[in-house]
N, C-alpha and C. Protein backbone atom coordinates (compact mmCIF):
# COMPACT_ATOMS: atom_id res chain seq x y z
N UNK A 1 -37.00 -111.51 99.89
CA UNK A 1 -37.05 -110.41 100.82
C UNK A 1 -36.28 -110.75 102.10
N UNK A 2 -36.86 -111.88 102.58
CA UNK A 2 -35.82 -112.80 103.79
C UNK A 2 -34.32 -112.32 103.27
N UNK A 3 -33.73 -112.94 102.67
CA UNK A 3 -32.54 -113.23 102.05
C UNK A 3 -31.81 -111.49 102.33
N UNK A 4 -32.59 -110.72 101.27
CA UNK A 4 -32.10 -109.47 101.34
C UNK A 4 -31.80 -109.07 102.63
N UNK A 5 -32.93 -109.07 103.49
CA UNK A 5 -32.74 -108.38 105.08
C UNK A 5 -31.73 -109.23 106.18
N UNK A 6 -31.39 -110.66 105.58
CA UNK A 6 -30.43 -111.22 106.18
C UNK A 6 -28.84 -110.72 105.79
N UNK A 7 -29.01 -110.13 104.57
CA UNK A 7 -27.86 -109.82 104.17
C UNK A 7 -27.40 -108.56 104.48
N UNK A 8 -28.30 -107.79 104.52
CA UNK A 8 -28.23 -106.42 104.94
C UNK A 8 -27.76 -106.16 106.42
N UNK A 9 -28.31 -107.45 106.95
CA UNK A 9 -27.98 -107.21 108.81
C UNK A 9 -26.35 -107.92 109.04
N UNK A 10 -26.32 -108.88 108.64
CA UNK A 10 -25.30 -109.48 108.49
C UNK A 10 -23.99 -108.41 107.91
N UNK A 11 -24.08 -107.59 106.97
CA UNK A 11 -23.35 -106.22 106.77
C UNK A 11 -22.87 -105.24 107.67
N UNK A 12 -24.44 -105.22 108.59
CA UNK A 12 -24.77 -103.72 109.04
C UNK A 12 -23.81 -104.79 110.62
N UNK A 13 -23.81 -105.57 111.20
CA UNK A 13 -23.50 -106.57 112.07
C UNK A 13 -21.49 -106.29 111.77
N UNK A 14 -21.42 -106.77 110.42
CA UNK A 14 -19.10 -106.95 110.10
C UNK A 14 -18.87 -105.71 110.19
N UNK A 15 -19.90 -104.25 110.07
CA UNK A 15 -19.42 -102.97 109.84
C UNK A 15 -19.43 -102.54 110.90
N UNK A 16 -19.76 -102.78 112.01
CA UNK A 16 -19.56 -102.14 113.71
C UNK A 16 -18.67 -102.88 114.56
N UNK A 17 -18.48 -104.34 113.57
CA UNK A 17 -17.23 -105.06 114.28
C UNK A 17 -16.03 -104.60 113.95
N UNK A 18 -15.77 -103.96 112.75
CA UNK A 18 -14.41 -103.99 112.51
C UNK A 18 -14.09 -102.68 112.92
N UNK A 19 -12.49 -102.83 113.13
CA UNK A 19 -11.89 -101.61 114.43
C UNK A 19 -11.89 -100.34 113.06
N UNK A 20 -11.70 -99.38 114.14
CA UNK A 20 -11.70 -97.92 113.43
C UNK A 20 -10.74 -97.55 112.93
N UNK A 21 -9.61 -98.65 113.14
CA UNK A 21 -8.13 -97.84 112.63
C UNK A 21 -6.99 -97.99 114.17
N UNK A 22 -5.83 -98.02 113.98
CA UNK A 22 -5.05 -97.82 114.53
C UNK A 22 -5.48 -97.27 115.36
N UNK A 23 -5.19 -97.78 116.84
CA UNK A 23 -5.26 -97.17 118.25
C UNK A 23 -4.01 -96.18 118.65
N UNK A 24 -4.64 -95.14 119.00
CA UNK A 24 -3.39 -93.84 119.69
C UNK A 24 -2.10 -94.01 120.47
N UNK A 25 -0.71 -94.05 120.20
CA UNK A 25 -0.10 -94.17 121.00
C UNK A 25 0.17 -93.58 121.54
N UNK A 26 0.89 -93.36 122.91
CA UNK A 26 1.13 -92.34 123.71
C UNK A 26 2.69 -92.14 124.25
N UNK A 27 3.37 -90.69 123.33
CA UNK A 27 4.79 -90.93 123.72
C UNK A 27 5.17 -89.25 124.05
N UNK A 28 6.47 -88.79 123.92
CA UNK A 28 6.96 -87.62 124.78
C UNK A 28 8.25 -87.43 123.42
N UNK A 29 7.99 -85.85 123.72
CA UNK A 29 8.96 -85.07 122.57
C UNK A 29 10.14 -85.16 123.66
N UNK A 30 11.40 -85.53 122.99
CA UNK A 30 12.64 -85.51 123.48
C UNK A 30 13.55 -84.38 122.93
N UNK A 31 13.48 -83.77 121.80
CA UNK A 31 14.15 -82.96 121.17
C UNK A 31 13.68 -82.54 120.14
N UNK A 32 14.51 -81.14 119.76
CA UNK A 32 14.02 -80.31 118.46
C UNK A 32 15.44 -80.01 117.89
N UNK A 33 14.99 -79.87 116.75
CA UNK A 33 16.56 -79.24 115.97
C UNK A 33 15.71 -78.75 114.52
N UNK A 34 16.14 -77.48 114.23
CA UNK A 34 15.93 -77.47 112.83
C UNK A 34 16.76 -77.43 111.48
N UNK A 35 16.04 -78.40 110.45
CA UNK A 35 16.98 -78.67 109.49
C UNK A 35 16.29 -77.96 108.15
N UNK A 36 17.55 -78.17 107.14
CA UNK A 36 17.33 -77.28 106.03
C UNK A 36 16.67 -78.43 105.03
N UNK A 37 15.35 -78.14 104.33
CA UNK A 37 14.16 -78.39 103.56
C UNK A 37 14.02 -77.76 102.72
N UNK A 38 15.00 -77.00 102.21
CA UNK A 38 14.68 -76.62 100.45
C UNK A 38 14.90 -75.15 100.44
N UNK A 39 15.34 -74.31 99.52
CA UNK A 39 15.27 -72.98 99.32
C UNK A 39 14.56 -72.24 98.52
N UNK A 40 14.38 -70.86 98.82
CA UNK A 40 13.31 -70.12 98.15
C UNK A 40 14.04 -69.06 97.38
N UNK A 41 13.79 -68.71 95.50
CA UNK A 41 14.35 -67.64 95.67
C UNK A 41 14.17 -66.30 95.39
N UNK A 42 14.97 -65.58 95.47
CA UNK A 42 14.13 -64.26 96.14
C UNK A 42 14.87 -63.30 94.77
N UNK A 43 14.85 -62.08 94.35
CA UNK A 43 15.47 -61.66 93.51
C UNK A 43 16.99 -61.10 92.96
N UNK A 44 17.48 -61.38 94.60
CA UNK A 44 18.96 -61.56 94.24
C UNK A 44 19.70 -62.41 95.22
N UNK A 45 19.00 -63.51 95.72
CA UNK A 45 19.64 -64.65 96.80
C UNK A 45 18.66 -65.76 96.62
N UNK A 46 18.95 -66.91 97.01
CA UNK A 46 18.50 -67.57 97.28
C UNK A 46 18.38 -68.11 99.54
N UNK A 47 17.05 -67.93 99.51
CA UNK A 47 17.21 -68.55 100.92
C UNK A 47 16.97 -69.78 101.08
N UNK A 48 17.83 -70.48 102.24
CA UNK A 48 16.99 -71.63 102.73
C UNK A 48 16.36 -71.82 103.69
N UNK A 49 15.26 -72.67 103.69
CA UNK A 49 13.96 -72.72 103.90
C UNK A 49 14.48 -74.25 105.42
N UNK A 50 13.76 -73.92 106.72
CA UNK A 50 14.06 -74.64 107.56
C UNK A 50 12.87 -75.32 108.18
N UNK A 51 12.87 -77.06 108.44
CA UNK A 51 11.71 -77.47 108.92
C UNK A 51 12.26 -77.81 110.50
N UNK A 52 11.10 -77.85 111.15
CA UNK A 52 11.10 -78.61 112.44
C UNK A 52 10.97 -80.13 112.63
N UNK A 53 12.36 -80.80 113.03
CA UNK A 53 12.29 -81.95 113.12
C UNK A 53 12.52 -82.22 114.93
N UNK A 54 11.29 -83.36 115.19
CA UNK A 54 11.81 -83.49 116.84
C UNK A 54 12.17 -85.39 116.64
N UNK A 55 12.58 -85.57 117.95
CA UNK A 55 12.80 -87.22 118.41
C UNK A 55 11.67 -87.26 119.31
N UNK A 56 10.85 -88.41 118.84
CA UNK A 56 9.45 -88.26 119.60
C UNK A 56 9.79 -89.92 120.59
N UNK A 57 9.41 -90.27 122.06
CA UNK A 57 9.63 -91.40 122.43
C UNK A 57 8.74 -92.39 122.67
N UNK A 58 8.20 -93.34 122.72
CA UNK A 58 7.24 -94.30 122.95
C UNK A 58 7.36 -95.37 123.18
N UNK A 59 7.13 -95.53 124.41
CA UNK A 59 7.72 -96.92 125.26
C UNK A 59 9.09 -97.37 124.61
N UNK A 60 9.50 -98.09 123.72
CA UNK A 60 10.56 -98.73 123.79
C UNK A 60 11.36 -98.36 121.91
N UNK A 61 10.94 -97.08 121.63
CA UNK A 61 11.07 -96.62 119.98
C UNK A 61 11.20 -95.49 120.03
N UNK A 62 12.05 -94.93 119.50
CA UNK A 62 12.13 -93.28 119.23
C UNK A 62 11.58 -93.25 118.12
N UNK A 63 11.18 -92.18 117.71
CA UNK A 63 10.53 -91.86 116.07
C UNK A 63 11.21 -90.23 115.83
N UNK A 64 12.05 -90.14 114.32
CA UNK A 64 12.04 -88.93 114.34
C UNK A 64 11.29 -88.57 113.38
N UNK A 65 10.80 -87.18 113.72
CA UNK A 65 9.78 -86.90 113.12
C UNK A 65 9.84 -85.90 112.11
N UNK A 66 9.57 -85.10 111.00
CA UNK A 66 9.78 -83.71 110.48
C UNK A 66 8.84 -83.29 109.74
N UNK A 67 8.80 -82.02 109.44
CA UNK A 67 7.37 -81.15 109.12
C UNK A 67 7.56 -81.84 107.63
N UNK A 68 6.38 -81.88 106.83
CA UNK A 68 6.66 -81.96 105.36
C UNK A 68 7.34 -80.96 104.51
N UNK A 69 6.43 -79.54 104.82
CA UNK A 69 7.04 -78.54 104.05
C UNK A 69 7.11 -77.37 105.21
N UNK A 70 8.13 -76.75 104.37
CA UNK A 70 8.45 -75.28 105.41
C UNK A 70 7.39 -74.42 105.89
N UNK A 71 6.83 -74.18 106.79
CA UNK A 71 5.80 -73.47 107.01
C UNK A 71 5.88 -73.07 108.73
N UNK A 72 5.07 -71.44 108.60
CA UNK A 72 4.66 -70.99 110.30
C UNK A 72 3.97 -71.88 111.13
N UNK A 73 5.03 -72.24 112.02
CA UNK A 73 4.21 -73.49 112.77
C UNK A 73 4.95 -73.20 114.06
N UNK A 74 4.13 -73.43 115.44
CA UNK A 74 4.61 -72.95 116.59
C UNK A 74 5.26 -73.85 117.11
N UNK A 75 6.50 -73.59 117.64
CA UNK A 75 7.19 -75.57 118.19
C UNK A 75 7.14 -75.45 119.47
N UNK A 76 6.51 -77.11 119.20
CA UNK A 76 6.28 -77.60 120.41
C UNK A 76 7.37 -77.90 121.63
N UNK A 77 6.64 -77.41 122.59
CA UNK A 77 8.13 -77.60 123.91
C UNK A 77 8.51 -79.14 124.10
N UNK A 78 9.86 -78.76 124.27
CA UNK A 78 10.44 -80.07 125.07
C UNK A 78 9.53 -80.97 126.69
N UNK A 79 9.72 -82.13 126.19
CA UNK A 79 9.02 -82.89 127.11
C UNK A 79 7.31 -83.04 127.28
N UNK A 80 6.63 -82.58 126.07
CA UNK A 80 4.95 -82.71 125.93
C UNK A 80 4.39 -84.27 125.36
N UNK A 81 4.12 -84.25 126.11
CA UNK A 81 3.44 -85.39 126.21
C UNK A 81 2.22 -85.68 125.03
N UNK A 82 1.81 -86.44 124.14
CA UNK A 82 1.21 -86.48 122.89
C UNK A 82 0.63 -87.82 122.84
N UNK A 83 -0.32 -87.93 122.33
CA UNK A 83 -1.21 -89.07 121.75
C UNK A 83 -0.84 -89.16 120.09
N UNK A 84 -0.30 -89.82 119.55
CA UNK A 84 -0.67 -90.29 118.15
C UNK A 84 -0.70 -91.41 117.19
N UNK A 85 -1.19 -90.98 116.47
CA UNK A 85 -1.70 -92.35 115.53
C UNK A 85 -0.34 -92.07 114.12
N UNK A 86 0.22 -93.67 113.83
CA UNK A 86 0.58 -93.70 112.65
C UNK A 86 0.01 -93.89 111.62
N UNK A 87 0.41 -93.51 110.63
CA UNK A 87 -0.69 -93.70 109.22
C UNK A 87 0.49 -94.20 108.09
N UNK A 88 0.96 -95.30 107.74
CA UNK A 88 2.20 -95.31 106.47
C UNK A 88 3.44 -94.65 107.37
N UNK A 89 3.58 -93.50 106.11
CA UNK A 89 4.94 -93.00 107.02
C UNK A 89 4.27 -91.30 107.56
N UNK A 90 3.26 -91.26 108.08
CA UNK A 90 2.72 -90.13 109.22
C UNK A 90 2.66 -90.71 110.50
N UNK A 91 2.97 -89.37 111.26
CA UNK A 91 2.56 -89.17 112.76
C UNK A 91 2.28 -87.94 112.97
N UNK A 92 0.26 -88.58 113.34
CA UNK A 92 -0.62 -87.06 113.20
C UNK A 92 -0.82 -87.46 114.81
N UNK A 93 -1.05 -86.19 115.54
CA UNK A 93 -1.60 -85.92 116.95
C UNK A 93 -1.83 -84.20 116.84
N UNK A 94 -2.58 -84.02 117.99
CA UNK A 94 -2.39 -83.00 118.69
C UNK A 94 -2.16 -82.29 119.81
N UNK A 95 -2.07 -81.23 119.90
CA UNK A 95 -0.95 -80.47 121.20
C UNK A 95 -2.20 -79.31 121.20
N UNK A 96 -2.09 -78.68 122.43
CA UNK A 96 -3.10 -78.06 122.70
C UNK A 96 -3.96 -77.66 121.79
N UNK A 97 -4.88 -78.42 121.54
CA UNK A 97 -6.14 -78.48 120.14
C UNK A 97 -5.68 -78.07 118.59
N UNK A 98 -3.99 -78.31 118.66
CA UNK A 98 -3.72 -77.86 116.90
C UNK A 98 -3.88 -79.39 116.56
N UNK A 99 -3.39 -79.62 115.46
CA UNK A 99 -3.10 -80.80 114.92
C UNK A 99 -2.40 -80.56 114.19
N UNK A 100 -1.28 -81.59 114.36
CA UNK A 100 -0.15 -81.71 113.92
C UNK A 100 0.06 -82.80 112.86
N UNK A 101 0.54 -82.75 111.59
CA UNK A 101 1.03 -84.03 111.06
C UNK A 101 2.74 -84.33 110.08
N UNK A 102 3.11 -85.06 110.42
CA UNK A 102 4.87 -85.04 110.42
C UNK A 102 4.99 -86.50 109.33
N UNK A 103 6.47 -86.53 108.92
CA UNK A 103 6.42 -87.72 108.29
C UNK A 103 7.58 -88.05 109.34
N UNK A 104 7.42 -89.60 109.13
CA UNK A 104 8.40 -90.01 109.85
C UNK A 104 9.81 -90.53 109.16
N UNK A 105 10.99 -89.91 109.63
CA UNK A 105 11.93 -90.29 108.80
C UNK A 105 12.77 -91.35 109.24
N UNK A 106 13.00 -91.77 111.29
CA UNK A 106 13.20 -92.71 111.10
C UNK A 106 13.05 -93.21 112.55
N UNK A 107 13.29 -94.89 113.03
CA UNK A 107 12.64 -95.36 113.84
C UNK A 107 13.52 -96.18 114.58
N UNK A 108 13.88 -96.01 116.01
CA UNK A 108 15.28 -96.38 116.55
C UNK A 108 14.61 -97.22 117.70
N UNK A 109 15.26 -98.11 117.94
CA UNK A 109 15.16 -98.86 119.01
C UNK A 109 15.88 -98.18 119.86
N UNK A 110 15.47 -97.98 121.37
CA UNK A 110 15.56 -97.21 122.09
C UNK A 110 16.58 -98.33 123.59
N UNK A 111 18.37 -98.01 123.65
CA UNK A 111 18.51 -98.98 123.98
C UNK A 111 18.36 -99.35 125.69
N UNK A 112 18.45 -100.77 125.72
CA UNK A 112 17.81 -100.97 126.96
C UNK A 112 19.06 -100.40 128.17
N UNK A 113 18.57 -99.92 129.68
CA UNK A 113 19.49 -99.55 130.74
C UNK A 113 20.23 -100.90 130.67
N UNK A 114 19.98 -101.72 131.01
CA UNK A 114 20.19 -103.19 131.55
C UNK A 114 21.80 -103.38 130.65
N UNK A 115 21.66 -102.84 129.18
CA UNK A 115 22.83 -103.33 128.27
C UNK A 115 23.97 -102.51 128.55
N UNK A 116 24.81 -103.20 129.45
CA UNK A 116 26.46 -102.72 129.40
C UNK A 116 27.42 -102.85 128.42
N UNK A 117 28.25 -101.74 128.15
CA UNK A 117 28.76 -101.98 127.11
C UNK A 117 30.26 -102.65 127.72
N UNK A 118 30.33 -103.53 125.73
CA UNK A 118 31.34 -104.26 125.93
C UNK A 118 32.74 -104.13 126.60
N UNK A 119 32.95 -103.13 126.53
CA UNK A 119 34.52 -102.52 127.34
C UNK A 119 34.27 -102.37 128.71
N UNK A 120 33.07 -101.79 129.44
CA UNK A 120 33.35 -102.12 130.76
C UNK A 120 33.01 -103.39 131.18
N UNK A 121 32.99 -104.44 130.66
CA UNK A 121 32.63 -105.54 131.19
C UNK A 121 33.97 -106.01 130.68
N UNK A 122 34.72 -106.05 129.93
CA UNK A 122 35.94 -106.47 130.04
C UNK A 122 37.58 -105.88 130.74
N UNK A 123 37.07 -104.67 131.38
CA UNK A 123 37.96 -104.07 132.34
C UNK A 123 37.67 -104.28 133.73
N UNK A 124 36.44 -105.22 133.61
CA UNK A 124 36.53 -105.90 135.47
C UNK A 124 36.83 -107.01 135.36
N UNK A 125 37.83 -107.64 134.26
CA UNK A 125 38.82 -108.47 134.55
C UNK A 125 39.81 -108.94 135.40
């Protein structure tokens, strides 16, 4: 009985230690553009079907981001500020109480002010 209730606490003890998951990051929409995601067709055309992709920024990484599938979705303004969590290749947050979730397609180092490029540093020769 000992044994059991030591084991049980000892459980109930590793299960409130371990973290909840990925902590929220906090970054800013830089841009929108929409791109073409597949076509639909209709009985004498085919349309294509357009998602919302933005460049999202975070401290020192751009992420671009895009809807999975084509769908009514309100876009978000330039320069909003966002909390989110990665998951694999998602980035879920939300914007005034929707929730949003995007895949991420790709992930840029964001370059530093400090780096001059090579040609003007060799024309103050």
């Amino acid at each position: 009985m000992k044994r059991s209730l030591t084991l049980l606490a000892a459980l109930f003890l590793s299960a409130t230690v371990a973290p909840a998951g990925p902590k929220p990051k906090s970054g800013n929409i830089l841009s929108h553009t929409s791109v073409e995601c597949g076509t639909k067709k209709s009985k004498k055309q085919d349309i294509d079907l357009l998602c919302q992709q933005y460049v999202v920024r975070s401290g020192t990484i751009d992420y671009t981001i895009r809807q999975p599938k084509p769908s009514e979705q309100a876009i978000i303004p330039l320069n909003t500020a966002i909390e989110f969590k990665l998951d694999k290749n998602k980035m879920k947050f939300k914007v005034d109480g929707k929730s949003f979730e995007f895949m991420v397609i790709s992930q840029v180092a964001v370059p530093s002010p400090d780096a001059a490029p090579a040609s003007s540093a060799r024309n103050g020769q």
